[in-house]
N, C-alpha and C. Protein backbone atom coordinates (compact mmCIF):
# COMPACT_ATOMS: atom_id res chain seq x y z
N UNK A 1 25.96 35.41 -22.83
CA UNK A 1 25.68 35.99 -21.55
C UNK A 1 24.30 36.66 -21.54
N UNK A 2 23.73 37.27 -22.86
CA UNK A 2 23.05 37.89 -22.77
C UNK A 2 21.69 37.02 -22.82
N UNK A 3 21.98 36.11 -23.48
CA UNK A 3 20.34 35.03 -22.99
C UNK A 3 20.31 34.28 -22.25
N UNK A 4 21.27 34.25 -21.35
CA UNK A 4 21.20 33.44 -19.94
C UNK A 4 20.59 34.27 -19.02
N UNK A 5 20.80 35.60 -19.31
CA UNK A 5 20.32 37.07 -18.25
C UNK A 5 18.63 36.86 -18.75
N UNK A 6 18.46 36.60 -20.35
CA UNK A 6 17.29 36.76 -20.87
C UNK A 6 16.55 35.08 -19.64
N UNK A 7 17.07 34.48 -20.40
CA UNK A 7 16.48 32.57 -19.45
C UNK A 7 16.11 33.29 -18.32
N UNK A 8 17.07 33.35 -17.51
CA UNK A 8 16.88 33.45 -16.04
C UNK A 8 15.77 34.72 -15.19
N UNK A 9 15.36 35.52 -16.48
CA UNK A 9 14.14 36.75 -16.30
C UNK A 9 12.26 35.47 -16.98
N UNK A 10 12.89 34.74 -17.75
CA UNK A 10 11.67 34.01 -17.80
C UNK A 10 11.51 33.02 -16.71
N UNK A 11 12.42 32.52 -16.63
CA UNK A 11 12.11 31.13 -15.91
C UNK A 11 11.38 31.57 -14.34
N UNK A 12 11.48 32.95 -14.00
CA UNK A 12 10.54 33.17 -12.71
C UNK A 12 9.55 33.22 -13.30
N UNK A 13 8.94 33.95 -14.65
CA UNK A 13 7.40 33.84 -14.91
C UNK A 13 6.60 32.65 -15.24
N UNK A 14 7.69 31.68 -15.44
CA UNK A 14 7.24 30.40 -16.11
C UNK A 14 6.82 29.83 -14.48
N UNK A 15 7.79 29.83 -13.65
CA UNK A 15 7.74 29.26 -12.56
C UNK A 15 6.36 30.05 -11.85
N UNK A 16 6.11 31.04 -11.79
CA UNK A 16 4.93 31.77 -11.17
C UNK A 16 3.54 31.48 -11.76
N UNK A 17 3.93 31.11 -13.29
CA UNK A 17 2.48 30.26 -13.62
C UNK A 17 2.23 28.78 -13.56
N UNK A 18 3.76 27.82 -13.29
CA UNK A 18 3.17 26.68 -12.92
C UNK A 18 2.83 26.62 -11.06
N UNK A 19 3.07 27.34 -10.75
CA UNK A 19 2.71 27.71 -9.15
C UNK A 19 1.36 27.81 -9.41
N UNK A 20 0.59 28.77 -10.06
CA UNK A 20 -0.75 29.54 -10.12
C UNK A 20 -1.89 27.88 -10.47
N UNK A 21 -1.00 26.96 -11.45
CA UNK A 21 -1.76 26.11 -12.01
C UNK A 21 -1.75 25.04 -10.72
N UNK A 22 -1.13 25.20 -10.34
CA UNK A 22 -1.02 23.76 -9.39
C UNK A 22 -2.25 23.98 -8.61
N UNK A 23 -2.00 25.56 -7.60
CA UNK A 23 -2.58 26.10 -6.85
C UNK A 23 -4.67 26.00 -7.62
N UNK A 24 -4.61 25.84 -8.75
CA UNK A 24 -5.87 26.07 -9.08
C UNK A 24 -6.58 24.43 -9.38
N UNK A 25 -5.77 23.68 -9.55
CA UNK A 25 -6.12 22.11 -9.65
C UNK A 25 -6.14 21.34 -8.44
N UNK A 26 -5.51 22.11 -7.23
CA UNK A 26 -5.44 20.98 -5.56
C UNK A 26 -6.55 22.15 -4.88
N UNK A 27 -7.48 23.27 -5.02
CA UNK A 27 -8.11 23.87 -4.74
C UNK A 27 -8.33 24.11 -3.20
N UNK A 28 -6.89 23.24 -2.49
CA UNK A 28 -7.11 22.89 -1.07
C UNK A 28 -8.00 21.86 -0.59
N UNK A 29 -7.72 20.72 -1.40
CA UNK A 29 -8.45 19.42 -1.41
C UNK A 29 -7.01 18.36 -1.30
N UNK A 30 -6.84 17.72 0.66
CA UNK A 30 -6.32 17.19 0.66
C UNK A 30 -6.56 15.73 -0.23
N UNK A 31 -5.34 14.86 -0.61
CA UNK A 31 -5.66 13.91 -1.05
C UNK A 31 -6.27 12.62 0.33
N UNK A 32 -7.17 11.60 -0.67
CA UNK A 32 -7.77 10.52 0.30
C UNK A 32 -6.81 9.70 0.59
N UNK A 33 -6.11 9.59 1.99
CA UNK A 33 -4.80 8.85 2.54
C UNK A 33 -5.12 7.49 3.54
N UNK A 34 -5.88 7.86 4.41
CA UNK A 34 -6.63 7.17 5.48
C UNK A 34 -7.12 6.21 5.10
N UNK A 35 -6.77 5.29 5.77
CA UNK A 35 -6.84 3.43 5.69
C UNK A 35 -8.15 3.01 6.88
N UNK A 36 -7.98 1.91 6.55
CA UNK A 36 -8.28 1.00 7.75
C UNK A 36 -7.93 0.73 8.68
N UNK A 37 -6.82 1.17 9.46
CA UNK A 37 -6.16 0.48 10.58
C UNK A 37 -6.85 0.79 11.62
N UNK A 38 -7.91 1.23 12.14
CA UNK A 38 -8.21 1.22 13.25
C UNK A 38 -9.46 0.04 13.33
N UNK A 39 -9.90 -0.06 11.67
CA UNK A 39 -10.47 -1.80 11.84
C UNK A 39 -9.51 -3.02 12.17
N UNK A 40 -8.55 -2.65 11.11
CA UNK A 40 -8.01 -3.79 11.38
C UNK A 40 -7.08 -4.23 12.92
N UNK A 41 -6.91 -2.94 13.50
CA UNK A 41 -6.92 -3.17 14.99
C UNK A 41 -7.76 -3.60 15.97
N UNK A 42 -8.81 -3.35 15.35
CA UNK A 42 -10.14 -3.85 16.82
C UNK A 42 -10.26 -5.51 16.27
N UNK A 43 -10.22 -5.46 14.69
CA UNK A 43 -10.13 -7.16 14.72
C UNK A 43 -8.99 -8.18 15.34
N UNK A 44 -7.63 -7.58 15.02
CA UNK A 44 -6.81 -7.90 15.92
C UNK A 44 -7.06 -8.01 17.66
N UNK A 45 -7.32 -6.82 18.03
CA UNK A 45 -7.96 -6.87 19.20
C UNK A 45 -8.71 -8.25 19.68
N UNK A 46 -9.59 -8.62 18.80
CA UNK A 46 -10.53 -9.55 19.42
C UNK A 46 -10.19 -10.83 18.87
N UNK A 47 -9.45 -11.08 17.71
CA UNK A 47 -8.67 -12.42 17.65
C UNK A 47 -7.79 -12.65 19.07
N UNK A 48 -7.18 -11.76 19.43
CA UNK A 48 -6.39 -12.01 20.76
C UNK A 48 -6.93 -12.51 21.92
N UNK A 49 -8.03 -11.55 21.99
CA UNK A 49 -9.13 -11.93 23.42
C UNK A 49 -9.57 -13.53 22.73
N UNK A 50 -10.06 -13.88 21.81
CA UNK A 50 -10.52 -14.63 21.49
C UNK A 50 -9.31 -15.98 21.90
N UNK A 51 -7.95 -15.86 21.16
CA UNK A 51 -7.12 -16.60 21.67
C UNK A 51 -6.90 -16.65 23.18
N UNK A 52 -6.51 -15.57 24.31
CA UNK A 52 -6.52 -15.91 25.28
C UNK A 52 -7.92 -16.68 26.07
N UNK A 53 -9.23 -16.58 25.33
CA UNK A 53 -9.91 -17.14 26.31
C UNK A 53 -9.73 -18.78 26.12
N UNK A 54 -9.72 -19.21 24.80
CA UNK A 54 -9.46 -20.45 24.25
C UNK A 54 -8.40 -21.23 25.45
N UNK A 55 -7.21 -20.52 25.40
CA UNK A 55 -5.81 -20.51 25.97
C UNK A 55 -6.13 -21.19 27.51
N UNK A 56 -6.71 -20.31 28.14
CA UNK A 56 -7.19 -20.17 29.36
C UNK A 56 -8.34 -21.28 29.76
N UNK A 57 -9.55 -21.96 28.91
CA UNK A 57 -10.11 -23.16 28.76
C UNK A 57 -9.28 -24.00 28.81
N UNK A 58 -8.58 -24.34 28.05
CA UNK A 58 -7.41 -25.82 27.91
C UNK A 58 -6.95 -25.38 29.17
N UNK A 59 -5.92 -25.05 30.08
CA UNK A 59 -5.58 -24.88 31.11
C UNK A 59 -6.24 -25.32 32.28
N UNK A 60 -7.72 -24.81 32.29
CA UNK A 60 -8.62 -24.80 33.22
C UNK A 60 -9.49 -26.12 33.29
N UNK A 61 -9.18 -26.84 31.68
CA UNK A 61 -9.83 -28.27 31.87
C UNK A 61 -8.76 -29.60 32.06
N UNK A 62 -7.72 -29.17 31.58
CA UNK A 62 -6.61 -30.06 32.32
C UNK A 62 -5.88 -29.93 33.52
């Protein structure tokens, strides 16, 4: 009983210094997440236009 009382008085200091370490290695530097998708949307974008004008030729010559 008596070193479970002892454990459970460390394990907050242990826990308060891997807090301190984390806190000193992410310095408030989100990580780099952000993609491409707003390229790969405008290319999408213009494959489409590109298909409907195609689309719209064949139609207009038959």
């Amino acid at each position: 009983m008596k070193e479970t009382g002892n454990d459970i008085k460390q394990s907050t200091e242990v826990i308060s210094k891997v807090i301190e370490i984390k806190k000193e290695k992410e310095n408030g530097v989100l990580p780099k997440t952000a993609g491409n998708y707003l390229f790969g949307a405008l290319i999408g974008l213009v494959l489409m236009g590109i298909a409907f004008g195609l689309i719209r030729k064949a139609r207009l010559t038959n």
